[in-house]
N, C-alpha and C. Protein backbone atom coordinates (compact mmCIF):
# COMPACT_ATOMS: atom_id res chain seq x y z
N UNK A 1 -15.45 -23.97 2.49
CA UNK A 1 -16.78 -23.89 1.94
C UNK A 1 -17.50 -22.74 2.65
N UNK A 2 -17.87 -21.48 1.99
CA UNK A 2 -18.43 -20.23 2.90
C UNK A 2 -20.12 -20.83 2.15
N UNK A 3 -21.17 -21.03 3.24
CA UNK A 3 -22.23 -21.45 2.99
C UNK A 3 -23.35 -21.41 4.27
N UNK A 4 -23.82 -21.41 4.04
CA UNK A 4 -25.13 -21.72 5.51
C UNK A 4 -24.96 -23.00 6.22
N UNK A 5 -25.45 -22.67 7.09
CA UNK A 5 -24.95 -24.37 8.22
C UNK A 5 -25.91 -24.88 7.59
N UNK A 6 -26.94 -25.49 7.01
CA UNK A 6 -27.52 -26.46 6.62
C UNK A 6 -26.70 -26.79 5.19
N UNK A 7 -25.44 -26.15 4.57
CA UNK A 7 -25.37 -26.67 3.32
C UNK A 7 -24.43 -27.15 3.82
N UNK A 8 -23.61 -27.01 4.72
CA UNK A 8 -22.63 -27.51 5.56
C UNK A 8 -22.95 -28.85 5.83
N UNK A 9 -23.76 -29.11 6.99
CA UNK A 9 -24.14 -29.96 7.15
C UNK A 9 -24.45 -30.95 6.26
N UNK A 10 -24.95 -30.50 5.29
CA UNK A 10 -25.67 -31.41 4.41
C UNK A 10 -24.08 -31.92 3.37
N UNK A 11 -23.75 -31.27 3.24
CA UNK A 11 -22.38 -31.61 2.70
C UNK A 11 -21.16 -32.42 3.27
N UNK A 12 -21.25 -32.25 4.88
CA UNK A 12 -20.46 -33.50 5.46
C UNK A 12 -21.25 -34.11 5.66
N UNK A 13 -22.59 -34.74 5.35
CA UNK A 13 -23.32 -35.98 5.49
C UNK A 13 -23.49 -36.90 4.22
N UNK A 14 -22.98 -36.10 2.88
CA UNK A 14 -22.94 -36.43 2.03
C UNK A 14 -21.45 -37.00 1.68
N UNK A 15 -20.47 -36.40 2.52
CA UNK A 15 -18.91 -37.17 2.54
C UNK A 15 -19.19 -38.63 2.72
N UNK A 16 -18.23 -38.87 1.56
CA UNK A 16 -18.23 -41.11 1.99
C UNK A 16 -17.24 -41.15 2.58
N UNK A 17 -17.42 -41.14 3.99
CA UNK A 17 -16.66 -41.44 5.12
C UNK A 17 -17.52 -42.54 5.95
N UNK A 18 -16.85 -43.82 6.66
CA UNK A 18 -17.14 -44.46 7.11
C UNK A 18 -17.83 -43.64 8.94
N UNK A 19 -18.74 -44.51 9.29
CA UNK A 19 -19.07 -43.92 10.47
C UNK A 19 -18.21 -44.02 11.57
N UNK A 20 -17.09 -44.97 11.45
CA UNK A 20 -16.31 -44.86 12.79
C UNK A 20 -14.94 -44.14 12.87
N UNK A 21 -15.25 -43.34 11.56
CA UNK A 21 -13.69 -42.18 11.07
C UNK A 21 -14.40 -40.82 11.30
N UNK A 22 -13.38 -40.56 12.14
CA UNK A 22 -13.32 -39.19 12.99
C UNK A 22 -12.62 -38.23 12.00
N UNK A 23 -13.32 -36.99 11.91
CA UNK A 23 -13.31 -35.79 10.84
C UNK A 23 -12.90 -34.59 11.58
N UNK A 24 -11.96 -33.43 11.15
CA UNK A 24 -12.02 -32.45 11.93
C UNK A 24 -12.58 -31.22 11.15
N UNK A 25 -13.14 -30.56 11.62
CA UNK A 25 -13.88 -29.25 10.44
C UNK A 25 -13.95 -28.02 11.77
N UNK A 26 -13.36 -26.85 11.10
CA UNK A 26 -13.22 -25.49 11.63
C UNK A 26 -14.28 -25.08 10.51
N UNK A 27 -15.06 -24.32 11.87
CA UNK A 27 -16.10 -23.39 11.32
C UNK A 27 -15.72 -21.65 11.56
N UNK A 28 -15.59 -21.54 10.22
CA UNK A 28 -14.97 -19.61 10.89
C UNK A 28 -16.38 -18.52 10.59
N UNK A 29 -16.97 -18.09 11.68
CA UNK A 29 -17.89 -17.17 11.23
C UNK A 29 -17.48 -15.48 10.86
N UNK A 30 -18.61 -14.82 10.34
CA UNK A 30 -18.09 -13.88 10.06
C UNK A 30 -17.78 -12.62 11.58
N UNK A 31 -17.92 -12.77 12.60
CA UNK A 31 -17.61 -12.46 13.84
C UNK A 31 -16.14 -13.07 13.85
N UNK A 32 -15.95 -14.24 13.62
CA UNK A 32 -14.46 -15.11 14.54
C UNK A 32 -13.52 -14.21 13.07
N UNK A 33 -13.79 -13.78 12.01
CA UNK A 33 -12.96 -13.61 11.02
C UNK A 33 -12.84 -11.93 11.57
N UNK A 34 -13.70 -11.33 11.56
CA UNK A 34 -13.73 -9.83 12.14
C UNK A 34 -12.83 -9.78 13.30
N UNK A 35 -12.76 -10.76 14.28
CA UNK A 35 -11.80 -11.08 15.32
C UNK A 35 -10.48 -10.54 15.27
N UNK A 36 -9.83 -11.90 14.12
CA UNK A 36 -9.13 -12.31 13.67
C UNK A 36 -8.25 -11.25 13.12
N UNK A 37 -9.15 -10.56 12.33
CA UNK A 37 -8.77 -9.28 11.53
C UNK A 37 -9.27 -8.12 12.23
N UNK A 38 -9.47 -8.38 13.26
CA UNK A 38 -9.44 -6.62 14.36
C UNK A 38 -8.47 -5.46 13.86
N UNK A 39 -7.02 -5.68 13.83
CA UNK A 39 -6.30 -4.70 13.30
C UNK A 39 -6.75 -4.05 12.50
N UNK A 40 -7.42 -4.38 11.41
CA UNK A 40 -8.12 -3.51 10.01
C UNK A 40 -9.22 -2.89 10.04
N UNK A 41 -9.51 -2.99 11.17
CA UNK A 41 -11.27 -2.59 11.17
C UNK A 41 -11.92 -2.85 9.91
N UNK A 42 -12.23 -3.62 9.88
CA UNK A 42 -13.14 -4.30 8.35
C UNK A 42 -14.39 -4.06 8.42
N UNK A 43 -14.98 -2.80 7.21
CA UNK A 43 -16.22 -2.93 6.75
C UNK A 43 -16.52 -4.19 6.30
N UNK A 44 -18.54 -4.15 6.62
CA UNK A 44 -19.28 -5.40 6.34
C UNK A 44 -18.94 -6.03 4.72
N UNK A 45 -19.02 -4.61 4.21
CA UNK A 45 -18.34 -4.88 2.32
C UNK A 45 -17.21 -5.75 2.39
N UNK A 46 -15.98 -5.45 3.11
CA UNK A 46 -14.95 -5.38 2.70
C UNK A 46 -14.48 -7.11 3.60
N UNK A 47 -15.39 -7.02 4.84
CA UNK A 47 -15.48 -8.60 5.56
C UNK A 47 -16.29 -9.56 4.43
N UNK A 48 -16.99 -9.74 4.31
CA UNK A 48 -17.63 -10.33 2.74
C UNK A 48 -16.72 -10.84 1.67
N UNK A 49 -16.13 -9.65 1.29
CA UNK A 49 -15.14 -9.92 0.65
C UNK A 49 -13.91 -10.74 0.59
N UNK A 50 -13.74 -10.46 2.13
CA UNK A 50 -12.61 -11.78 2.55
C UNK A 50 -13.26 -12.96 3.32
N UNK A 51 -14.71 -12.82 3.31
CA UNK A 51 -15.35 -14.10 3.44
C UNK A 51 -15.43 -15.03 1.82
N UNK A 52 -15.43 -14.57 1.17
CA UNK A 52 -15.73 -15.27 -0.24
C UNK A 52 -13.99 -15.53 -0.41
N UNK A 53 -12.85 -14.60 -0.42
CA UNK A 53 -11.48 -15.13 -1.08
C UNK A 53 -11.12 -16.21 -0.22
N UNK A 54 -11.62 -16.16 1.70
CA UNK A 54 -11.50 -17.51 2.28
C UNK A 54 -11.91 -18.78 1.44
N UNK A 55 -12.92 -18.90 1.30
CA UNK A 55 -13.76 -20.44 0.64
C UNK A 55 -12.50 -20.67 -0.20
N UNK A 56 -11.70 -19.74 -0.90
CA UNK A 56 -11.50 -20.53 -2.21
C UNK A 56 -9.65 -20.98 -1.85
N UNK A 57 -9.27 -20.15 -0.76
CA UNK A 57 -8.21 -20.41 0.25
C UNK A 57 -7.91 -22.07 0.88
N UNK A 58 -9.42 -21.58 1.78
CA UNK A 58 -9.50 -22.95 2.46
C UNK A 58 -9.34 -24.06 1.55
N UNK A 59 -10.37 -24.33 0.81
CA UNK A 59 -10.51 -25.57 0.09
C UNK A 59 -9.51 -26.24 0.15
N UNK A 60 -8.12 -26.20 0.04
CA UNK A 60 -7.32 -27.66 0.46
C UNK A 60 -6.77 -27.06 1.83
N UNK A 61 -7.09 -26.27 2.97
CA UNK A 61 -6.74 -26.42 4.07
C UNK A 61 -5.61 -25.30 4.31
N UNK A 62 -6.07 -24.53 5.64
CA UNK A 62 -4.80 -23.40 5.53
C UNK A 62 -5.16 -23.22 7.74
N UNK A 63 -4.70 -22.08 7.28
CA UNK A 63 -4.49 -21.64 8.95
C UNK A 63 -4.66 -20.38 9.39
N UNK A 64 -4.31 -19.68 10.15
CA UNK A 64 -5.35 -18.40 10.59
C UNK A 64 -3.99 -17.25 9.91
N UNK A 65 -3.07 -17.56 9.75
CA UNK A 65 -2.13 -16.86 8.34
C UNK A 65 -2.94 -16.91 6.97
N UNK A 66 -3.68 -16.98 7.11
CA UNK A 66 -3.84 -17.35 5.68
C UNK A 66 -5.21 -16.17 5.40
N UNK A 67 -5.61 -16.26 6.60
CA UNK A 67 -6.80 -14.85 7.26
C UNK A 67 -6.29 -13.61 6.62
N UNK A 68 -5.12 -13.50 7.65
CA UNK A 68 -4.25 -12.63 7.72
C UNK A 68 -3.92 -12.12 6.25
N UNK A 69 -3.54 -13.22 5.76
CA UNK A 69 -2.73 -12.93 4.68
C UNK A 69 -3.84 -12.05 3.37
N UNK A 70 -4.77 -12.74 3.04
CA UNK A 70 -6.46 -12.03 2.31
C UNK A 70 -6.69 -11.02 2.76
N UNK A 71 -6.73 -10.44 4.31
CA UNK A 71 -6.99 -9.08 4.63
C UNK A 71 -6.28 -8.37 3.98
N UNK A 72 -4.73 -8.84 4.14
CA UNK A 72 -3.72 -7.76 3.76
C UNK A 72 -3.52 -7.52 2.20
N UNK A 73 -3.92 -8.74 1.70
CA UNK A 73 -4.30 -8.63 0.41
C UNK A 73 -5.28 -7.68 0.09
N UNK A 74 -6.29 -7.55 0.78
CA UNK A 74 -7.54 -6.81 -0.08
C UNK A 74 -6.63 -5.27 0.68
N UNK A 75 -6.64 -4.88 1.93
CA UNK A 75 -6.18 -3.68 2.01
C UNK A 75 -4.81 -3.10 0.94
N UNK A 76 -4.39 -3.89 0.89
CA UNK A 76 -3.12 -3.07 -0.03
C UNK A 76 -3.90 -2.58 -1.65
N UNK A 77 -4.75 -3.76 -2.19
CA UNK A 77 -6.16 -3.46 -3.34
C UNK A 77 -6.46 -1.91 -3.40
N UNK A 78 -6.80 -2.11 -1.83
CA UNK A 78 -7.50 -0.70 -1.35
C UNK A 78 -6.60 0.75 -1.60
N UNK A 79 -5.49 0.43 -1.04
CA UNK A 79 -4.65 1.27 -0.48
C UNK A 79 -3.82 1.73 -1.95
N UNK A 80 -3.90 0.54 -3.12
CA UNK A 80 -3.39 1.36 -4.27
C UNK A 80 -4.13 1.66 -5.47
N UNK A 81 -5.99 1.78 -4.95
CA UNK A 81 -6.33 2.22 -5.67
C UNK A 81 -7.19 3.63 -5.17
N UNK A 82 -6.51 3.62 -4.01
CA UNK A 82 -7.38 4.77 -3.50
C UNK A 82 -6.42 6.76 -3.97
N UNK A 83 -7.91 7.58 -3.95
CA UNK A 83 -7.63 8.85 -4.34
C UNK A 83 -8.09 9.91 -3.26
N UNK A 84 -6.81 10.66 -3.35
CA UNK A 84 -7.03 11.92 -2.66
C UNK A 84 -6.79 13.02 -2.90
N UNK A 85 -7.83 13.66 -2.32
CA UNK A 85 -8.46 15.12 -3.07
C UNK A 85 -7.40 16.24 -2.18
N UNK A 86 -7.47 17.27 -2.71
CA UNK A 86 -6.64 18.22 -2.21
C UNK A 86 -7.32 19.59 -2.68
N UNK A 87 -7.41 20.65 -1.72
CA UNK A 87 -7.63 21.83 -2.22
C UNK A 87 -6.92 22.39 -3.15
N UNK A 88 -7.73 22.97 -4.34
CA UNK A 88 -7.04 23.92 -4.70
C UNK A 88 -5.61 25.31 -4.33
N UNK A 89 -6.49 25.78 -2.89
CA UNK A 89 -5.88 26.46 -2.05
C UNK A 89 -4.39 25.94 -1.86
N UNK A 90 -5.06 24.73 -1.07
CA UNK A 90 -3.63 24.10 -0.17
C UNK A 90 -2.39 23.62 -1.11
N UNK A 91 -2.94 23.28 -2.52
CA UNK A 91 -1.95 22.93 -3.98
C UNK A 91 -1.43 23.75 -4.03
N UNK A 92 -2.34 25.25 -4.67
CA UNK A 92 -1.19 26.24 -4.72
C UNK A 92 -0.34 26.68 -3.65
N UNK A 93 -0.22 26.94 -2.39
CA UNK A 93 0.43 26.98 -0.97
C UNK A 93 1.72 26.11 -1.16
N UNK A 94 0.98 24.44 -1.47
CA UNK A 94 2.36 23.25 -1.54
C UNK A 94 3.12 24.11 -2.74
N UNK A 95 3.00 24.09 -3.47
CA UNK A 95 3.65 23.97 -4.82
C UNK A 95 4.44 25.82 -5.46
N UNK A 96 3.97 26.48 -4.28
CA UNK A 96 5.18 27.46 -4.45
C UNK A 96 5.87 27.62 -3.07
N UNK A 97 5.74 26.67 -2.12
CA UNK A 97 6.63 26.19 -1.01
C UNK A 97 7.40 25.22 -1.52
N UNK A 98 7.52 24.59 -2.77
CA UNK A 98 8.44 23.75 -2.81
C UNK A 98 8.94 24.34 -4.11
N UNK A 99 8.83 25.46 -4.84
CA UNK A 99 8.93 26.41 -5.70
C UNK A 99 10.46 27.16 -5.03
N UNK A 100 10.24 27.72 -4.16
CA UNK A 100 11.39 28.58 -2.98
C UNK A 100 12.10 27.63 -2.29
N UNK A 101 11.69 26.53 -2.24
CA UNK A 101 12.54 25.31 -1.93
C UNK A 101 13.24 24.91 -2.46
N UNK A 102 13.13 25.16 -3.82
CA UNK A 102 14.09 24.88 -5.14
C UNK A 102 15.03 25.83 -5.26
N UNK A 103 14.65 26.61 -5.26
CA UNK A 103 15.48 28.16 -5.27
C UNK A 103 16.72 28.02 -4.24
N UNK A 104 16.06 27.92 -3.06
CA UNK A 104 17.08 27.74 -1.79
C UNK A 104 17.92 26.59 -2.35
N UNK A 105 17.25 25.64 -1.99
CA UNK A 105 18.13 24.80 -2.80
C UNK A 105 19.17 24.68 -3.87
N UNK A 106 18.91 25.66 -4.74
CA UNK A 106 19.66 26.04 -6.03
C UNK A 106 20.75 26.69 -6.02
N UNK A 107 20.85 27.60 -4.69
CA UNK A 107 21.68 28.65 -4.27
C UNK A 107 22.22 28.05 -3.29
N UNK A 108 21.94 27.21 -2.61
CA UNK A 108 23.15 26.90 -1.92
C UNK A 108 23.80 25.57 -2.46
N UNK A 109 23.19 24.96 -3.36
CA UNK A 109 24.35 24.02 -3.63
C UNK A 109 25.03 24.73 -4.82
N UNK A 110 24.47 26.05 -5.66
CA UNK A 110 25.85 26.39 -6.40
C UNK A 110 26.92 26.62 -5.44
N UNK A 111 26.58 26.85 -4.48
CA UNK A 111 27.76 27.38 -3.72
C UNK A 111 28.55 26.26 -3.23
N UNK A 112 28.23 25.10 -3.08
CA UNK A 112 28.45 23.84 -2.44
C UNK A 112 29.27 23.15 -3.62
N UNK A 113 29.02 22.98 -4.80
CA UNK A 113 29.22 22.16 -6.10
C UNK A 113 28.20 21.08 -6.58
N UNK A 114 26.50 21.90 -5.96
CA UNK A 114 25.87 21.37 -6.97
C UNK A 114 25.84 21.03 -8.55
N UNK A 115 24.63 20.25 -8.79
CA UNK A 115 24.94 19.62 -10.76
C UNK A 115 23.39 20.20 -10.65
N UNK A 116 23.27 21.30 -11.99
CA UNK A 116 22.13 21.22 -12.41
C UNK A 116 21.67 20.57 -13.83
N UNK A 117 21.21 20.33 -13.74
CA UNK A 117 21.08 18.96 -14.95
C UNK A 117 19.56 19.14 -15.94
N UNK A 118 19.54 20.58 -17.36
CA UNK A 118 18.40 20.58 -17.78
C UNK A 118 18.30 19.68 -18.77
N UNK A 119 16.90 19.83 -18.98
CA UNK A 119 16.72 18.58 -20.66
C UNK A 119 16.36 19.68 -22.07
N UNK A 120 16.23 19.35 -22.81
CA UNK A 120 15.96 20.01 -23.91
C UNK A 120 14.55 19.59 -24.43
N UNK A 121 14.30 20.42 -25.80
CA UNK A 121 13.01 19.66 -26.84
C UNK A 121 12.29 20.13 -26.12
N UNK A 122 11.22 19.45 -26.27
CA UNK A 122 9.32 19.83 -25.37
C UNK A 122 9.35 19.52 -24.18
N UNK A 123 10.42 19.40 -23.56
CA UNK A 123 10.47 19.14 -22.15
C UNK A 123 11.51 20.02 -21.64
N UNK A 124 12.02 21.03 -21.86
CA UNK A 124 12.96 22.08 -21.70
C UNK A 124 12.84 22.14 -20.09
N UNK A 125 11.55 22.55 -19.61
CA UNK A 125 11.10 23.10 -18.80
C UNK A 125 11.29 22.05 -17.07
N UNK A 126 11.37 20.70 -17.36
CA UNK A 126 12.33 20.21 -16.52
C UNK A 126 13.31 19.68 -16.43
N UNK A 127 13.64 19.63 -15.00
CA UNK A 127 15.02 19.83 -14.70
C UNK A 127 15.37 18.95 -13.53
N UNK A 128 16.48 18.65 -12.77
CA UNK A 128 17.05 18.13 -12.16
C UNK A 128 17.92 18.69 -11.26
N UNK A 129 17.56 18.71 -10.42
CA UNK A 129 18.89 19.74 -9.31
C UNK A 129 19.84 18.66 -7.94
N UNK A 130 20.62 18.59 -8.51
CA UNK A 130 21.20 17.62 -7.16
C UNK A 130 22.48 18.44 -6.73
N UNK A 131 21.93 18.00 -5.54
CA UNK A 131 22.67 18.62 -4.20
C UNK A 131 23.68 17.68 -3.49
N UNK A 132 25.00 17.66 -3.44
CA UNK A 132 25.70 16.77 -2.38
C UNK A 132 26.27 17.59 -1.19
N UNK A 133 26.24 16.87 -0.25
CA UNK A 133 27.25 18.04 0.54
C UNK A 133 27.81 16.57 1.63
N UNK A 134 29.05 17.08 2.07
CA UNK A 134 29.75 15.88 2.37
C UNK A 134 29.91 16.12 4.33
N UNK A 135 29.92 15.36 5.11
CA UNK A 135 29.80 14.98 6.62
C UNK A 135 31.13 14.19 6.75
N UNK A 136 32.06 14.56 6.84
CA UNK A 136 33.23 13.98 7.43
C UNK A 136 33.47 13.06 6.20
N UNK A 137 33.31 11.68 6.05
CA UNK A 137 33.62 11.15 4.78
C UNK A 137 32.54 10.45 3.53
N UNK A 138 30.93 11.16 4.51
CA UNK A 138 30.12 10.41 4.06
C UNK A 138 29.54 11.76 3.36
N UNK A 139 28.94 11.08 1.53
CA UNK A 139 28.32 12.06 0.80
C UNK A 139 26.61 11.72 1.04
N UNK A 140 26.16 13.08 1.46
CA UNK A 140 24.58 13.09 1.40
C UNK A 140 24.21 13.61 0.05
N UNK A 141 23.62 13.08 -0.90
CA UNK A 141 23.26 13.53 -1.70
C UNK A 141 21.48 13.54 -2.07
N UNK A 142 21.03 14.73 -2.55
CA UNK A 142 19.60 15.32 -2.36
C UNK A 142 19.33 15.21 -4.13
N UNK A 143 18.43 15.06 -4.56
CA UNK A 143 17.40 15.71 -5.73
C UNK A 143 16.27 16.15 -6.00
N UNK A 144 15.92 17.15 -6.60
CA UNK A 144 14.84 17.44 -7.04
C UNK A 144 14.41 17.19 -8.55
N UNK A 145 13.51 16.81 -9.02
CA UNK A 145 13.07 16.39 -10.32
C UNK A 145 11.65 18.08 -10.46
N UNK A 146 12.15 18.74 -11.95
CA UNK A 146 11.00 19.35 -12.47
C UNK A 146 9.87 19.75 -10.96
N UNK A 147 10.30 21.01 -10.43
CA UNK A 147 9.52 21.48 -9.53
C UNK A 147 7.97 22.15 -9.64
N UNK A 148 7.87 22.26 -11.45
CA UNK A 148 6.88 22.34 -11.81
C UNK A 148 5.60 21.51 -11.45
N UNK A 149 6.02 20.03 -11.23
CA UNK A 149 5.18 19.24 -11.37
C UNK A 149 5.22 17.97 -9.93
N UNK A 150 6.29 18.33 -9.31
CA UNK A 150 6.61 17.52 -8.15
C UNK A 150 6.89 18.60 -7.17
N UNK A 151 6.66 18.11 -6.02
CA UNK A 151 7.53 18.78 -4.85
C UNK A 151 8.13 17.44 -3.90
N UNK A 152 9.20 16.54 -4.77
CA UNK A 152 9.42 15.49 -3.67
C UNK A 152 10.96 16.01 -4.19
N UNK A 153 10.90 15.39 -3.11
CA UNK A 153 13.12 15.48 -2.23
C UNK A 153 13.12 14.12 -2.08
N UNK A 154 14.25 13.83 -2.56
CA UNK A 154 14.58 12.23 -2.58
C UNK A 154 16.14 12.62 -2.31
N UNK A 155 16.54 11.92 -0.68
CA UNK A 155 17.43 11.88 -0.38
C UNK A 155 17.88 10.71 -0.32
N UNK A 156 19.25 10.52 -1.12
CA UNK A 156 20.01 9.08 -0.73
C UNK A 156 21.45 9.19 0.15
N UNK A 157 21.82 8.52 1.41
CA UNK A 157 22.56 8.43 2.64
C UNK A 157 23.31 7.19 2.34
């Protein structure tokens, strides 16, 4: 129940519990939850927030995992809806560094027994470049996808 100590109160006085039955009730404030969740450094927004998904947690009873568990919930929220900006500058810089990266790439695995792998139609323009090159009996193999529009290397070992 996330509420003010008087609704609290007023709410275990309103429990029909006999007077000689002993009750146990954890009170978590928003300090003991900030605690709790130190690792995250939690804005007041974002503590709020996992003050309200608590109430609805608790209600049949949980444990300080369960803290844990809502923080990490709302940060990952965070973490896949968040955007980042990039210079213009520094785009163009990335993206004909991984332009000559391709190239290199291109030239030495013809030489190696790379696969270049184009597509056709309205998508002519990408491509696929994989690279293997072999370590005693183990194959490393590399790709690049359409350098136009990516600069990731995805290596599988």
């Amino acid at each position: 129940m996330y509420c003010t100590v008087k609704e609290i109160i007023r709410d275990v006085l309103d429990t029909d519990v006999p007077d000689s039955e002993c009750v146990f009730a954890v009170v978590l404030t928003r300090g003991d939850v900030r605690h709790i969740a130190q690792d995250w450094s939690l804005t007041d927004d974002e503590l709020e927030t996992v003050m309200q998904r608590l109430d609805d947690a608790f209600e049949y009873g949980a444990d300080v995992s369960v803290v844990h568990g809502v923080v990490r919930e709302l940060m990952e929220e965070k973490r896949a809806s968040r955007q980042v900006t990039v210079p213009a500058v520094m785009l163009e810089k990335v993206l004909a560094l991984a332009g000559s990266e391709m190239k290199r790439l291109y030239a030495v695995g013809s030489e190696n027994g790379a696969t270049v792998m184009r597509s056709s139609g309205k998508n002519a323009k990408q491509w696929t470049l994989c690279y293997r090159r072999w370590t005693g009996s183990t194959c490393h193999e590399y790709q690049h996808r359409n350098p136009r529009n990516s600069a990731q290397l995805q290596s599988r070992d």
